[in-house]
Every structure is written in C-alpha cells, then in structure tokens.
N, C-alpha and C. Protein backbone atom coordinates (compact mmCIF):
# COMPACT_ATOMS: atom_id res chain seq x y z
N UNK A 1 105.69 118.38 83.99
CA UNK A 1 107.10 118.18 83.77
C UNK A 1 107.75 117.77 85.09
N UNK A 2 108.86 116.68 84.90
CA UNK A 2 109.58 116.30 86.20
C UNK A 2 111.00 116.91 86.29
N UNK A 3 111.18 117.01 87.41
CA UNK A 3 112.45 117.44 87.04
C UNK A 3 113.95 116.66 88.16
N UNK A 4 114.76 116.43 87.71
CA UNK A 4 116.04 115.37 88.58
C UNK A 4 117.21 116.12 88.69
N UNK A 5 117.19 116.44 89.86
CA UNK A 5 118.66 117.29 89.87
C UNK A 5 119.82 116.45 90.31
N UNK A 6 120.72 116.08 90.02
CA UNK A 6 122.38 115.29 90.45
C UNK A 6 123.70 116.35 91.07
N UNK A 7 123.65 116.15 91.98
CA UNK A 7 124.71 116.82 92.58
C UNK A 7 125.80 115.81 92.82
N UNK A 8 127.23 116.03 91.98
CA UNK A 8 128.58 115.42 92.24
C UNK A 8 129.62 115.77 92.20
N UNK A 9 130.64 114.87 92.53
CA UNK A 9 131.79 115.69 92.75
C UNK A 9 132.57 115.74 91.38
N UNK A 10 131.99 114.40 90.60
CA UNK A 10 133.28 114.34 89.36
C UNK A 10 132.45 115.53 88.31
N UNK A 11 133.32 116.28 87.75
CA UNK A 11 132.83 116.91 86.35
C UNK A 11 132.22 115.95 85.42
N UNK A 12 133.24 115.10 85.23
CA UNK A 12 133.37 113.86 84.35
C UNK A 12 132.12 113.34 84.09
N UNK A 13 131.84 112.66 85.34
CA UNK A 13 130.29 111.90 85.58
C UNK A 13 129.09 113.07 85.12
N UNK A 14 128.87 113.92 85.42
CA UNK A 14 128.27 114.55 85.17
C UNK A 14 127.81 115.24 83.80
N UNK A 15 129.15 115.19 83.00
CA UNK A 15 129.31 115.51 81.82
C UNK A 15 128.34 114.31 81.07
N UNK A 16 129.19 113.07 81.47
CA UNK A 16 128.39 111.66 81.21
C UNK A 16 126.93 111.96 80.98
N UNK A 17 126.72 112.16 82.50
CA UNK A 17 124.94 112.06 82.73
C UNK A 17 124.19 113.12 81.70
N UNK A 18 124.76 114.47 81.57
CA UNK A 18 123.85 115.06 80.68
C UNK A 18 124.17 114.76 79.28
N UNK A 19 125.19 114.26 79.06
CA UNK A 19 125.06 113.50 77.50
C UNK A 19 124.02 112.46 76.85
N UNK A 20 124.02 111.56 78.14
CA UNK A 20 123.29 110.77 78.53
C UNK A 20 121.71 110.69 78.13
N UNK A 21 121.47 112.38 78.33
CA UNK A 21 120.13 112.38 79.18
C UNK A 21 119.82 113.11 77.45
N UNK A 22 120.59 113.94 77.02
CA UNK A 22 120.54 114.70 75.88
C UNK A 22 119.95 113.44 74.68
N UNK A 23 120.88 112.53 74.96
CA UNK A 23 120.32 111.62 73.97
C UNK A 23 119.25 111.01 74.19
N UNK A 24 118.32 111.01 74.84
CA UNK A 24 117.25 110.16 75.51
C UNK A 24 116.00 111.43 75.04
N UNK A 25 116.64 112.28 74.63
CA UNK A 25 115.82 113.86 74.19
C UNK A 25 115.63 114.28 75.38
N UNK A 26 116.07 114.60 76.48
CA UNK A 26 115.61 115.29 77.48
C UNK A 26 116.55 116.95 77.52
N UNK A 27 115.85 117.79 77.98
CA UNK A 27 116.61 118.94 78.40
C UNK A 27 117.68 119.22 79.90
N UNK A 28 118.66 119.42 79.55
CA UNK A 28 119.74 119.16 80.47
C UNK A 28 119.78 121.08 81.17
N UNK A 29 120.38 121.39 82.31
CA UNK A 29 121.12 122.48 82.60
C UNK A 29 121.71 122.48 83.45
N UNK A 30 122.98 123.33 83.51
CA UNK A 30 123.62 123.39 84.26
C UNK A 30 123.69 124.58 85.28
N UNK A 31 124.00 124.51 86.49
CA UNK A 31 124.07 125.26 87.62
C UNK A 31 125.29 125.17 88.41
N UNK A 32 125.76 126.86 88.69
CA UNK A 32 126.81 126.92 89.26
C UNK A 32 126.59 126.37 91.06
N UNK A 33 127.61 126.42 91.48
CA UNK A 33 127.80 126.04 92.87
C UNK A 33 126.71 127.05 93.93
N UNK A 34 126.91 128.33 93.46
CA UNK A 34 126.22 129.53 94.38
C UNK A 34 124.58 128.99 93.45
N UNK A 35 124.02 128.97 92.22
CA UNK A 35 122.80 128.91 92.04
C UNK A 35 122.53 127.34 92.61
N UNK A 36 123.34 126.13 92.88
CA UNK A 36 122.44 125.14 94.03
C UNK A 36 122.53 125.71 95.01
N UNK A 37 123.12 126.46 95.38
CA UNK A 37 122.86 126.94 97.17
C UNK A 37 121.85 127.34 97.14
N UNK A 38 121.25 128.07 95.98
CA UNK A 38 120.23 129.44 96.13
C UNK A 38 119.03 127.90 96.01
N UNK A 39 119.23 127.14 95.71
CA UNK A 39 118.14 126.35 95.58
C UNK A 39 117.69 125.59 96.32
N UNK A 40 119.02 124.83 96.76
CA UNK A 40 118.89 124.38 98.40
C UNK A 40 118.19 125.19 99.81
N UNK A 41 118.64 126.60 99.39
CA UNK A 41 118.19 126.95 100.37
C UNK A 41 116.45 127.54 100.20
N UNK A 42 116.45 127.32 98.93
CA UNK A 42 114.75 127.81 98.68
C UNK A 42 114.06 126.60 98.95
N UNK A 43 113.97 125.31 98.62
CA UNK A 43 113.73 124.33 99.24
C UNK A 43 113.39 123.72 100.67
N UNK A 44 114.69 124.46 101.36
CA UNK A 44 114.87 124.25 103.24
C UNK A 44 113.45 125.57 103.48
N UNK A 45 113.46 126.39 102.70
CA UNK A 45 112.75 127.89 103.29
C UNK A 45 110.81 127.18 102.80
N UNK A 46 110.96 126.41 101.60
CA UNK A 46 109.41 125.53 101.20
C UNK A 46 109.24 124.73 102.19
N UNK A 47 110.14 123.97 103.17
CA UNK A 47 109.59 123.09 103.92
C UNK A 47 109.40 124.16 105.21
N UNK A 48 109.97 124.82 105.51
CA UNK A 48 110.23 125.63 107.21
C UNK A 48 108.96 126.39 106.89
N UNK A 49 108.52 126.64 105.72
CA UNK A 49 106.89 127.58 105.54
C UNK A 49 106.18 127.62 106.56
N UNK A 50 105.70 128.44 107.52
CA UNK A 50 104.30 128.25 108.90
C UNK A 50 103.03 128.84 108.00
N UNK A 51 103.59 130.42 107.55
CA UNK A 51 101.93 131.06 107.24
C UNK A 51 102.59 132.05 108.43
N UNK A 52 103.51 131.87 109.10
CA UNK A 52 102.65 133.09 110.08
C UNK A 52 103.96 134.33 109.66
N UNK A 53 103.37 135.16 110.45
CA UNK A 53 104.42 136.56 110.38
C UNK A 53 105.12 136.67 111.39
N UNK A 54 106.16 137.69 111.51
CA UNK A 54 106.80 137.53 112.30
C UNK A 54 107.45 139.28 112.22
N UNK A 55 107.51 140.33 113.61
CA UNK A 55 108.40 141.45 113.04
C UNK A 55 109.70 141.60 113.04
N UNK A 56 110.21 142.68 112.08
CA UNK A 56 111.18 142.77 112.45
C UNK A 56 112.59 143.12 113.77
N UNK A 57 112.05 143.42 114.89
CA UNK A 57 112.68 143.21 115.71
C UNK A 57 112.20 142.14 116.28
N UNK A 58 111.61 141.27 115.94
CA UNK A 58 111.87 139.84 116.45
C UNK A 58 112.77 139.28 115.91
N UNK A 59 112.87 139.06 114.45
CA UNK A 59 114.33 138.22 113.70
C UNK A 59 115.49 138.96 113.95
N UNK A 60 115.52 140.52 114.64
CA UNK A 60 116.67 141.07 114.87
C UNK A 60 117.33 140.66 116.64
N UNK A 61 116.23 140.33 117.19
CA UNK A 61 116.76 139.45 118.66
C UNK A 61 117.33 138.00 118.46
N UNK A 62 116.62 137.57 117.14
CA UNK A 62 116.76 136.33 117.00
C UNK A 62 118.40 135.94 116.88
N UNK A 63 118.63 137.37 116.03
CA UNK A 63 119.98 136.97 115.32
C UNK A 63 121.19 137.79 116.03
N UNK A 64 120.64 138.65 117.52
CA UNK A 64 121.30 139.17 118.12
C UNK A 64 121.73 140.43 117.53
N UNK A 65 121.10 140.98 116.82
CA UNK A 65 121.46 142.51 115.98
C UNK A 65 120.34 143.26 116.93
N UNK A 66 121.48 144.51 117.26
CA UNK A 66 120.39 145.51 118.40
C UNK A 66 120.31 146.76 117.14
C-alpha cells in the first residue's frame, strides 16, 4: 500500500482532494494539526536513527537540565 499525504492551507482544496480521491475508490483520512506534528516529527526521528545509545545524563547536558 502507498500512501500521499497533502498538507494545505485551504480547507476547501483539501476537501476537493479527498472527494477527489474517494471517487477514484481510494481511502482518504484526516489529521489534526498536533497528529501531523506527531508525524513530522516521527519521520525527522526515522531519518536522525544512528543505532547507538546514549545516557541519560548525557541528553540532560545536552538540553542543559542539571
């Protein structure tokens, strides 16, 4: 399965596109503003992947929390 995500500003257009897509038989969904963040940022976190570990008072220097 593929999947196409559209991020825009008009409602409108968007409304369009999954009408669009509905008629073509495809499955449409919608996502609030905070669930693309959560996705965007799972995405940025799939590419930044190493494998390695890291402790926790290292990400706590990192981020300046004593």
């Amino acid at each position: 399965m593929e999947t196409l995500v559209i991020q825009s500003k008009s409602k409108v257009n968007l409304k369009l596109l999954a009408e669009l897509a509905r008629k073509l038989g495809e499955q449409t969904s919608e996502f609030s503003g905070e669930e693309s963040e959560d996705f965007d940022l799972g995405l940025l976190m799939d590419k930044e992947k190493t494998g390695k570990s890291v402790t926790r008072d290292t990400i706590m220097r990192k981020l300046h929390v004593k």
